[in-house]
Protein backbone atom coordinates (compact mmCIF):
# COMPACT_ATOMS: atom_id res chain seq x y z
CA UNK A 1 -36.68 4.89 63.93
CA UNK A 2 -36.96 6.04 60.21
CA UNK A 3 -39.18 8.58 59.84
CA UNK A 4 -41.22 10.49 56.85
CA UNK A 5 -40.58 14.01 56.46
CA UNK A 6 -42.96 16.15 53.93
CA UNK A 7 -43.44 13.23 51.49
CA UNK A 8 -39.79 11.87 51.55
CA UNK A 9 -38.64 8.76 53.37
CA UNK A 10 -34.65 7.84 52.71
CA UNK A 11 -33.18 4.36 54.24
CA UNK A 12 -29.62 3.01 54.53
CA UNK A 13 -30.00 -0.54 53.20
CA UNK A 14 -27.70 -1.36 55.94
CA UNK A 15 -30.31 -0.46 58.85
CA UNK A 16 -32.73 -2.97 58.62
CA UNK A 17 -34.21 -3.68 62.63
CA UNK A 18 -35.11 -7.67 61.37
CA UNK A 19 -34.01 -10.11 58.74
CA UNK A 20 -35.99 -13.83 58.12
CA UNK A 21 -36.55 -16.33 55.83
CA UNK A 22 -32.83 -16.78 55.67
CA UNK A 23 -31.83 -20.09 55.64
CA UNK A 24 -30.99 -20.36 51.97
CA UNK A 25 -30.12 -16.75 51.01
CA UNK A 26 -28.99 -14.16 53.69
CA UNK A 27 -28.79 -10.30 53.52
CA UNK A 28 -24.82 -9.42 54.64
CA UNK A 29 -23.16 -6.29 55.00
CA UNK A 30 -20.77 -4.66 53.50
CA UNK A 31 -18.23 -2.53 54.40
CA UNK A 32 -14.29 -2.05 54.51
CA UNK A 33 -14.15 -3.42 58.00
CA UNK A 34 -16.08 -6.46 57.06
CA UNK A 35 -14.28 -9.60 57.38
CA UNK A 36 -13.42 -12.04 55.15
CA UNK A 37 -16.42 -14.38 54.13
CA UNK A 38 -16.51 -17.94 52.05
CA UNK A 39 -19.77 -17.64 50.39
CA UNK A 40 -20.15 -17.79 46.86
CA UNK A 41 -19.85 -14.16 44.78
CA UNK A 42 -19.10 -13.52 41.77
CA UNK A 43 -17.41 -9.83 42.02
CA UNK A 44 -15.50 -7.76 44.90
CA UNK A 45 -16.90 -5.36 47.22
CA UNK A 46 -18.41 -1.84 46.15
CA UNK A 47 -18.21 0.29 49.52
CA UNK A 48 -15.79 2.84 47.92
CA UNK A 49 -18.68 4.85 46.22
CA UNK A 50 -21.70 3.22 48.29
CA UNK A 51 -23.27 5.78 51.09
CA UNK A 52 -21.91 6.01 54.61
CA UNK A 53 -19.39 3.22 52.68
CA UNK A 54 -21.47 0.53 53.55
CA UNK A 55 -24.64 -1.50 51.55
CA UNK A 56 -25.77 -5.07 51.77
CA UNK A 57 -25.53 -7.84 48.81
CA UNK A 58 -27.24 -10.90 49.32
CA UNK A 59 -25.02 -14.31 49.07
CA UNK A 60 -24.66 -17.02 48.08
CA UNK A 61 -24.76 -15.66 44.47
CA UNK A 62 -24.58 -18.93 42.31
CA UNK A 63 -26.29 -17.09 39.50
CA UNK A 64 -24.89 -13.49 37.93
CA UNK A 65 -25.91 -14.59 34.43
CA UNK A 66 -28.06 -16.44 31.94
CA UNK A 67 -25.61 -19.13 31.49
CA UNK A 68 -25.79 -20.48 35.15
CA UNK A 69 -28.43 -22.19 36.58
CA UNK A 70 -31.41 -21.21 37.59
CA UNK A 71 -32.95 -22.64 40.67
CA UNK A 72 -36.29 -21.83 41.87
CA UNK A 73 -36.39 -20.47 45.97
CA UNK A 74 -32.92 -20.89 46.13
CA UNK A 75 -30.74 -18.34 43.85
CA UNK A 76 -34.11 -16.94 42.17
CA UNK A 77 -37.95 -16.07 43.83
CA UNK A 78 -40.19 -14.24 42.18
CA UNK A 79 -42.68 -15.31 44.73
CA UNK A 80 -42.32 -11.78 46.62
CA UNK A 81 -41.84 -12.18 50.35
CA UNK A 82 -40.56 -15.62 50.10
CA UNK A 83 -36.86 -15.35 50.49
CA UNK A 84 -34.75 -13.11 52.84
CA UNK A 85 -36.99 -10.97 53.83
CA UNK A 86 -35.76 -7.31 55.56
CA UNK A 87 -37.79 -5.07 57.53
CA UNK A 88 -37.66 -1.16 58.41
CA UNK A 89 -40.06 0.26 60.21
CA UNK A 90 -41.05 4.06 59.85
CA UNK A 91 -43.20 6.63 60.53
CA UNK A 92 -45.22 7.75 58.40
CA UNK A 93 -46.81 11.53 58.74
CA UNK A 94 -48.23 12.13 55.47
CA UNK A 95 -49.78 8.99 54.35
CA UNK A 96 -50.57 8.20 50.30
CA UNK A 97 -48.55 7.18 47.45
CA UNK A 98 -44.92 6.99 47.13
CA UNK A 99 -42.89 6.29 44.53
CA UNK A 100 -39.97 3.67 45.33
CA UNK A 101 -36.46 4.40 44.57
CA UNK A 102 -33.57 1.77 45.50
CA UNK A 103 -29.80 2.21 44.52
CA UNK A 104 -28.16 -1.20 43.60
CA UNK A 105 -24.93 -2.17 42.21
CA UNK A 106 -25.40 -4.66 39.08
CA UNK A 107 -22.29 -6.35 37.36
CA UNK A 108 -24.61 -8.89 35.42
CA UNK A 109 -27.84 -9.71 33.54
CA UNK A 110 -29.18 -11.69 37.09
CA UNK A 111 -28.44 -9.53 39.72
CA UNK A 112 -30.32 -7.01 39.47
CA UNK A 113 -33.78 -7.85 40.49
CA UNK A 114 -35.65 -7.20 43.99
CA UNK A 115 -38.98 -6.73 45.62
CA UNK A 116 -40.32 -4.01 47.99
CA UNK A 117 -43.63 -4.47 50.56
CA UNK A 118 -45.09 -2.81 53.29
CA UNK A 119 -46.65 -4.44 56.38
CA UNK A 120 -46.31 -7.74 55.54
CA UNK A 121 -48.26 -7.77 52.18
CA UNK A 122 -46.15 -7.63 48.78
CA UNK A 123 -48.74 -5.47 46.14
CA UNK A 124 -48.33 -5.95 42.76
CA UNK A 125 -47.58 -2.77 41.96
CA UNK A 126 -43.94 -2.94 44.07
CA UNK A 127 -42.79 -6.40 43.42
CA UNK A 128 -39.86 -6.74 40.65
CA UNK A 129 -38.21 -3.63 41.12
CA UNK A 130 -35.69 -3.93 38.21
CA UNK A 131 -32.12 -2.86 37.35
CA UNK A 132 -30.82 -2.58 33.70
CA UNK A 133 -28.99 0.68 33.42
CA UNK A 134 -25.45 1.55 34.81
CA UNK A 135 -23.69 -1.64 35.31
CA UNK A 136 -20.73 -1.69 37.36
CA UNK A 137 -21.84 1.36 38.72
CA UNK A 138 -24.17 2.45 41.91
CA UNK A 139 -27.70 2.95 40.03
CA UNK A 140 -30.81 4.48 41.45
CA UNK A 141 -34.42 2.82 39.61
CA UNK A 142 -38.16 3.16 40.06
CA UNK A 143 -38.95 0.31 37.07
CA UNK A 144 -41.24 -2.24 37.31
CA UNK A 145 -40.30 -5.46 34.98
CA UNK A 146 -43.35 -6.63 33.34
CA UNK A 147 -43.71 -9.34 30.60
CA UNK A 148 -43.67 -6.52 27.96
CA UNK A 149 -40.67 -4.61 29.02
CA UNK A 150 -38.03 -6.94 31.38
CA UNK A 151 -36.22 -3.22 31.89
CA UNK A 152 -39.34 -1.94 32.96
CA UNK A 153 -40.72 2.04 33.35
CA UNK A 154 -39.14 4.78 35.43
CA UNK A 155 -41.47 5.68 38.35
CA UNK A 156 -43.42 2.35 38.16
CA UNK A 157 -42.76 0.34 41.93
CA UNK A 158 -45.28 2.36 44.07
CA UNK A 159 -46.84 1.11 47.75
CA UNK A 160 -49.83 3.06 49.20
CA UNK A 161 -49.22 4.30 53.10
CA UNK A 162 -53.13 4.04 54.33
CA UNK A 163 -53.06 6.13 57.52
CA UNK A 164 -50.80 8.15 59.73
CA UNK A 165 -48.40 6.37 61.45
CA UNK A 166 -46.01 3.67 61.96
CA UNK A 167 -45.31 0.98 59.04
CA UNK A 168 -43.11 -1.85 58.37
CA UNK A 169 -41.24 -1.32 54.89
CA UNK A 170 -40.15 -4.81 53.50
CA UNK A 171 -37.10 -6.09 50.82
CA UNK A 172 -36.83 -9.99 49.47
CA UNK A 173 -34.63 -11.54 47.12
CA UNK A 174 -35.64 -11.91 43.63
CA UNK A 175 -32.07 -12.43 42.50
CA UNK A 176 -29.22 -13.74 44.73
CA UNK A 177 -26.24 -11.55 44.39
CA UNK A 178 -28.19 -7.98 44.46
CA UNK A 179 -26.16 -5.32 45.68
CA UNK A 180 -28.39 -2.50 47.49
CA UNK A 181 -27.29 0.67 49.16
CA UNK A 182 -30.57 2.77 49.67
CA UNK A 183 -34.30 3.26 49.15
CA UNK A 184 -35.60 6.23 48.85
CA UNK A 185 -39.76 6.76 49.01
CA UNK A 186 -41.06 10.41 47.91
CA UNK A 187 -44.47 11.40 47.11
CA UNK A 188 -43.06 13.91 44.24
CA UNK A 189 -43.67 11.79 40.90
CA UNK A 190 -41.00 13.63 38.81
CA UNK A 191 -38.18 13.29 41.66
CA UNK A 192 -34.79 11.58 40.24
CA UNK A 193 -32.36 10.79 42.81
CA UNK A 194 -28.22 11.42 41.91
CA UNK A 195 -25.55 10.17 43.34
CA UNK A 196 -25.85 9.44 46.78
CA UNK A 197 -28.96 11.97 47.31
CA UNK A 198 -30.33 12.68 50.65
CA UNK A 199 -29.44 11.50 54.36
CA UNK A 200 -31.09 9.08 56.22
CA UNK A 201 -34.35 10.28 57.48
CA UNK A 202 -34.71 9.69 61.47
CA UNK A 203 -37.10 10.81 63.81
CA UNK A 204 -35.47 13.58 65.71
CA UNK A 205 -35.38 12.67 69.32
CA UNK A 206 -35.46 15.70 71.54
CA UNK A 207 -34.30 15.64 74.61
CA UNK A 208 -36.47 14.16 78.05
CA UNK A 209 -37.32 17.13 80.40
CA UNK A 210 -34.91 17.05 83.09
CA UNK A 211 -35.93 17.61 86.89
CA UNK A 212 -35.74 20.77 87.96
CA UNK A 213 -37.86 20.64 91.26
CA UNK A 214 -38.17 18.61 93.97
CA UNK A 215 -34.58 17.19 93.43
CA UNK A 216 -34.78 14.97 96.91
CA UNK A 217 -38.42 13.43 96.02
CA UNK A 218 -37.62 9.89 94.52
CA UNK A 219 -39.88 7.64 96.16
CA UNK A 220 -43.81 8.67 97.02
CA UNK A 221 -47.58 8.00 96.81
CA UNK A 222 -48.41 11.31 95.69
CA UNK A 223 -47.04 14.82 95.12
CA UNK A 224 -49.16 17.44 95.78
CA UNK A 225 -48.48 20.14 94.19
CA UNK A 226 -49.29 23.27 95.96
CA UNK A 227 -50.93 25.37 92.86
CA UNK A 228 -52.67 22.35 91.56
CA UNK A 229 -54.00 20.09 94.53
CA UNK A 230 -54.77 22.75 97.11
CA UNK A 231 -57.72 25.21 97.04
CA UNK A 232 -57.39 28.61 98.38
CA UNK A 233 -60.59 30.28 97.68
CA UNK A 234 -60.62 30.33 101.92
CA UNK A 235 -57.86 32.31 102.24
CA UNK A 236 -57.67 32.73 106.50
CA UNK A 237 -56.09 36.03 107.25
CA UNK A 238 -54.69 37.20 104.09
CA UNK A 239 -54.80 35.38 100.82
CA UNK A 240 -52.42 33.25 98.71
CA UNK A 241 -51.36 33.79 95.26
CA UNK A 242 -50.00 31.44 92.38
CA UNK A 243 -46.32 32.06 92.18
CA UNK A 244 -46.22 30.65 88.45
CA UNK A 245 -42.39 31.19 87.66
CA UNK A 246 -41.74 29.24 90.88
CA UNK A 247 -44.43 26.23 91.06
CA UNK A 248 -45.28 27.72 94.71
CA UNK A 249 -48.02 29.63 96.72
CA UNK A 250 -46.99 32.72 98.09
CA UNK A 251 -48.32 36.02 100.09
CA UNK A 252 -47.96 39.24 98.04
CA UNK A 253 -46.17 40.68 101.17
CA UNK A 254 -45.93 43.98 99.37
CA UNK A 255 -49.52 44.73 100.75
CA UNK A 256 -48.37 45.86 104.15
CA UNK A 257 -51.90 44.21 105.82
CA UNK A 258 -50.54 40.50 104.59
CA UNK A 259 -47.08 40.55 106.46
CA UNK A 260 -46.75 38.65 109.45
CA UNK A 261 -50.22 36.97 109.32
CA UNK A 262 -51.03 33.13 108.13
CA UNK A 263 -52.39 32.37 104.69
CA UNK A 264 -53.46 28.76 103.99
CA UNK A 265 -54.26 26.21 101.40
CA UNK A 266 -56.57 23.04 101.70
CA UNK A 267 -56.75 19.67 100.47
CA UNK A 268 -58.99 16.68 101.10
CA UNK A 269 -57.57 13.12 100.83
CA UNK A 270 -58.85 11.16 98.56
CA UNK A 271 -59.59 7.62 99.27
CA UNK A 272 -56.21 6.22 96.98
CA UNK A 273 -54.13 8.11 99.25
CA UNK A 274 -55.81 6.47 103.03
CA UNK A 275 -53.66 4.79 105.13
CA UNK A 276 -50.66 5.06 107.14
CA UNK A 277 -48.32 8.04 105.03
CA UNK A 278 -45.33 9.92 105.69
CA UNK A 279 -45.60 13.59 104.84
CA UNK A 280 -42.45 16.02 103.33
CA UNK A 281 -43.73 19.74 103.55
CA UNK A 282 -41.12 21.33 100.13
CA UNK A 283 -40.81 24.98 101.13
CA UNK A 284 -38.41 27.78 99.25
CA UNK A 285 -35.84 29.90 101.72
CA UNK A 286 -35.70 33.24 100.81
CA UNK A 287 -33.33 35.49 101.27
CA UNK A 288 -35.15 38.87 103.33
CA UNK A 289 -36.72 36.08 105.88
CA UNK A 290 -37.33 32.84 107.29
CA UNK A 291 -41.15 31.63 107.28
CA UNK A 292 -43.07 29.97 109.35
CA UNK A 293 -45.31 27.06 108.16
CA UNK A 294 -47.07 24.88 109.36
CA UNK A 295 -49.53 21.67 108.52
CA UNK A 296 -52.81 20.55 110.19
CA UNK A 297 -55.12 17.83 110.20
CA UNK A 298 -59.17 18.20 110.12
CA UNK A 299 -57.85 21.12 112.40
CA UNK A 300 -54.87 19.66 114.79
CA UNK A 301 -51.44 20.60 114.06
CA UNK A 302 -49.23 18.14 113.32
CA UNK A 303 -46.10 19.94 112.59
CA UNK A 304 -44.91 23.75 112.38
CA UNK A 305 -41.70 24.32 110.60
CA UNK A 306 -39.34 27.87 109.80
CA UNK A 307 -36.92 28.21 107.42
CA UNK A 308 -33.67 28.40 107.66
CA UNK A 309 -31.08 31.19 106.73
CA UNK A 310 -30.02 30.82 103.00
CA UNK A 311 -27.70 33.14 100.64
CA UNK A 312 -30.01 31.25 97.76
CA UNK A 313 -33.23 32.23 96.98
CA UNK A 314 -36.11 29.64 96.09
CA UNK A 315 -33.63 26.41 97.56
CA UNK A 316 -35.95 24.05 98.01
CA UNK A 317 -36.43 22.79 102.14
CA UNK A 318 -37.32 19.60 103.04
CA UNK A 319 -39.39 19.48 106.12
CA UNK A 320 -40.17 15.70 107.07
CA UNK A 321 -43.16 15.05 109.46
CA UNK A 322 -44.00 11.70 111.16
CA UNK A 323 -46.32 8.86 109.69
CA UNK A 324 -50.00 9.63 110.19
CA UNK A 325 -52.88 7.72 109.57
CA UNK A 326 -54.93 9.20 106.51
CA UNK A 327 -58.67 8.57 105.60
CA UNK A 328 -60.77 9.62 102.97
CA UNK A 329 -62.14 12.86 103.58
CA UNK A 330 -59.66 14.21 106.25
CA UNK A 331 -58.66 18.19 105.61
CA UNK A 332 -55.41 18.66 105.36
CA UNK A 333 -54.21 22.18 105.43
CA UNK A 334 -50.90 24.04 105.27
CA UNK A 335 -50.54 27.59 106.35
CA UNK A 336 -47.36 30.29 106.35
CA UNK A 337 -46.84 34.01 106.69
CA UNK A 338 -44.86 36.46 105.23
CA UNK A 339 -41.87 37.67 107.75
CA UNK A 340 -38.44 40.18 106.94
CA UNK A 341 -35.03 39.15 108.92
CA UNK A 342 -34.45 42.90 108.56
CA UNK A 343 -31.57 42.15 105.98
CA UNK A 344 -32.71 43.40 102.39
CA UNK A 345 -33.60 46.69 102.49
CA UNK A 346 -36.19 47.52 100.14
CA UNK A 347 -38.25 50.86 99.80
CA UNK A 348 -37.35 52.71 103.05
CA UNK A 349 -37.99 49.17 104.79
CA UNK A 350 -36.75 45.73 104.42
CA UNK A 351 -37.81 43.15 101.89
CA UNK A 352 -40.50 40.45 103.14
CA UNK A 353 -40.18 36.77 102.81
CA UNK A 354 -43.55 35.77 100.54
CA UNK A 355 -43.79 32.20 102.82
CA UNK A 356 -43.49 30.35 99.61
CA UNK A 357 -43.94 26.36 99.36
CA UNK A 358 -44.11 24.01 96.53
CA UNK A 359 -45.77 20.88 97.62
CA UNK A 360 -46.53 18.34 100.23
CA UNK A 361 -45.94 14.51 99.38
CA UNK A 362 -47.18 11.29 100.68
CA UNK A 363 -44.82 8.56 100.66
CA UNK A 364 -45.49 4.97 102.39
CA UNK A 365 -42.13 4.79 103.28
């Protein structure tokens, strides 16, 4: 999508997302891989010096000049919205008044007339955005014709954005033939745009977080996350603590009165999650031992787990327990202990295994 940035909003004419109101006039592009057409036009194509080497013209163009014929809603509307209407929506973050800019290739006195709205209203103050300078040339203009002054004032076509947000800008035909490569909007009154001026303004996607844990989990209820879901203000015989860099709980082993000893963590179903579920315990190997865990019910374990030998530290485990029958209310609690394989050594001992674990997941399946 086109998007606003500090007061500027710049459009390839080319880009429009919708074109209607089309039956008698239509909007084509233009471009040196653009085939052959057989409407009527009166001069050859302009891509050589247009932006990105491409711009739209509408056809048929019956009527370059005062000596053809004029015919109302069919080469000529000044009814603003009424004929070949193109949309763009944008974003708008800064919302006020901007000054309208188009650049349009003119080769005659009737071909150089179009109007600009927003929304799906055409204000006065944008319709009849006029070209009379720089024939045969690509030709940036602001000017508004008016009855006094068919050329019309620099830095007169103007539309108001109301709010914050996302708006649908808005071209139609005034004159069939009209040649247009860009608009530009900016809320700096004394701007003048040269040449081919500034690139297309686009909202900058970034990229979608990618998963980094619990690579197996696809299909579930409901992930509970260990540091998030599970209270351990009860702590059993030694305490947990919030391994943040790792998502997990864990037992600060380091303390030699927490190793080899259960911690645990509670939760209490909730009555969205009752019925018959199939539980995944996600615990991290570690390298200096292989914990125990284990997972109870309102007291009655239902499944006790160890890790196995890794050469990876923090690989996620997948421990997969049989379907039980939930109900609001029950206590379900998961416990695990800090334990060395004697491997690591580590400050005249052997590094301790923290019993680490990321989550436990409900899945109907």
């Amino acid at each position: 999508m086109h998007q606003e940035s500090s007061g500027l909003l710049v459009i390839e004419a080319e880009n429009f997302a919708t074109q209607h109101l089309d039956n008698a006039r239509r909007w084509i592009i233009f471009s040196k891989n653009t085939p052959h057409h057989n409407y009527p036009d009166a001069d050859r194509a302009h891509y050589l010096d247009a932006s990105n080497g491409r711009y739209i013209e509408i056809l048929p163009d019956t009527r370059s000049n005062h000596h053809e014929t004029l015919i109302i809603n069919e080469n000529f509307s000044n009814n603003a919205g009424a004929m070949a209407v193109l949309s763009y929506p944008a974003y708008f973050q800064t919302p006020g008044k901007y000054y309208v800019w188009a650049r349009a290739f003119s080769t005659g006195s009737e071909d150089n007339g179009v109007h600009i709205g927003i929304n799906g209203q055409w204000p006065t103050s944008s319709q009849r955005l006029q070209f009379c300078q720089g024939k045969h040339k690509w030709t940036w203009s602001s000017a508004q014709r008016v009855s006094g002054n068919h050329c019309g004032t620099p830095n007169t076509i103007v539309i108001d954005i109301p709010h914050k947000g996302v708006h649908n800008l808005m071209v139609s035909m005034r004159e069939d033939g009209f040649e247009l490569d860009k608009l530009l909007l900016t809320q700096d009154a004394s701007y003048q745009p040269t040449g081919q001026d500034k690139p297309e303004t686009f909202s900058l996607r970034k990229p979608l977080q990618e998963k980094k844990q619990l690579f197996e989990i696809s299909d579930y209820t409901r992930i509970l996350y260990a540091t998030e879901a599970f209270t351990i203000e009860r702590t059993g015989e030694v305490p947990y603590y919030r391994h943040k860099a790792e998502n997990a709980l864990a037992i600060n082993a380091v303390n030699t009165h927490y190793r080899n000893k259960f911690a645990y963590a509670d939760y209490t179903v909730e009555a969205k999650e009752a019925g018959m579920q199939t539980l995944t315990l996600v615990t991290l190997a570690e390298i200096d031992g292989e914990s125990t865990y284990t997972v109870s019910i309102n007291g009655q374990e239902i499944g006790r787990f160890t890790n196995p030998k890794t050469l990876e530290d923090y690989q996620e485990i997948y421990f997969h327990l049989h379907q039980v029958n939930l109900n609001k209310g029950d206590r379900i609690r998961v416990a695990s202990k800090a334990v060395t394989n004697g491997k690591i050594p580590e400050n005249n001992g052997t590094a301790f295994a923290r019993g680490r674990w990321r989550a436990l997941v409900l899945s109907k399946e």
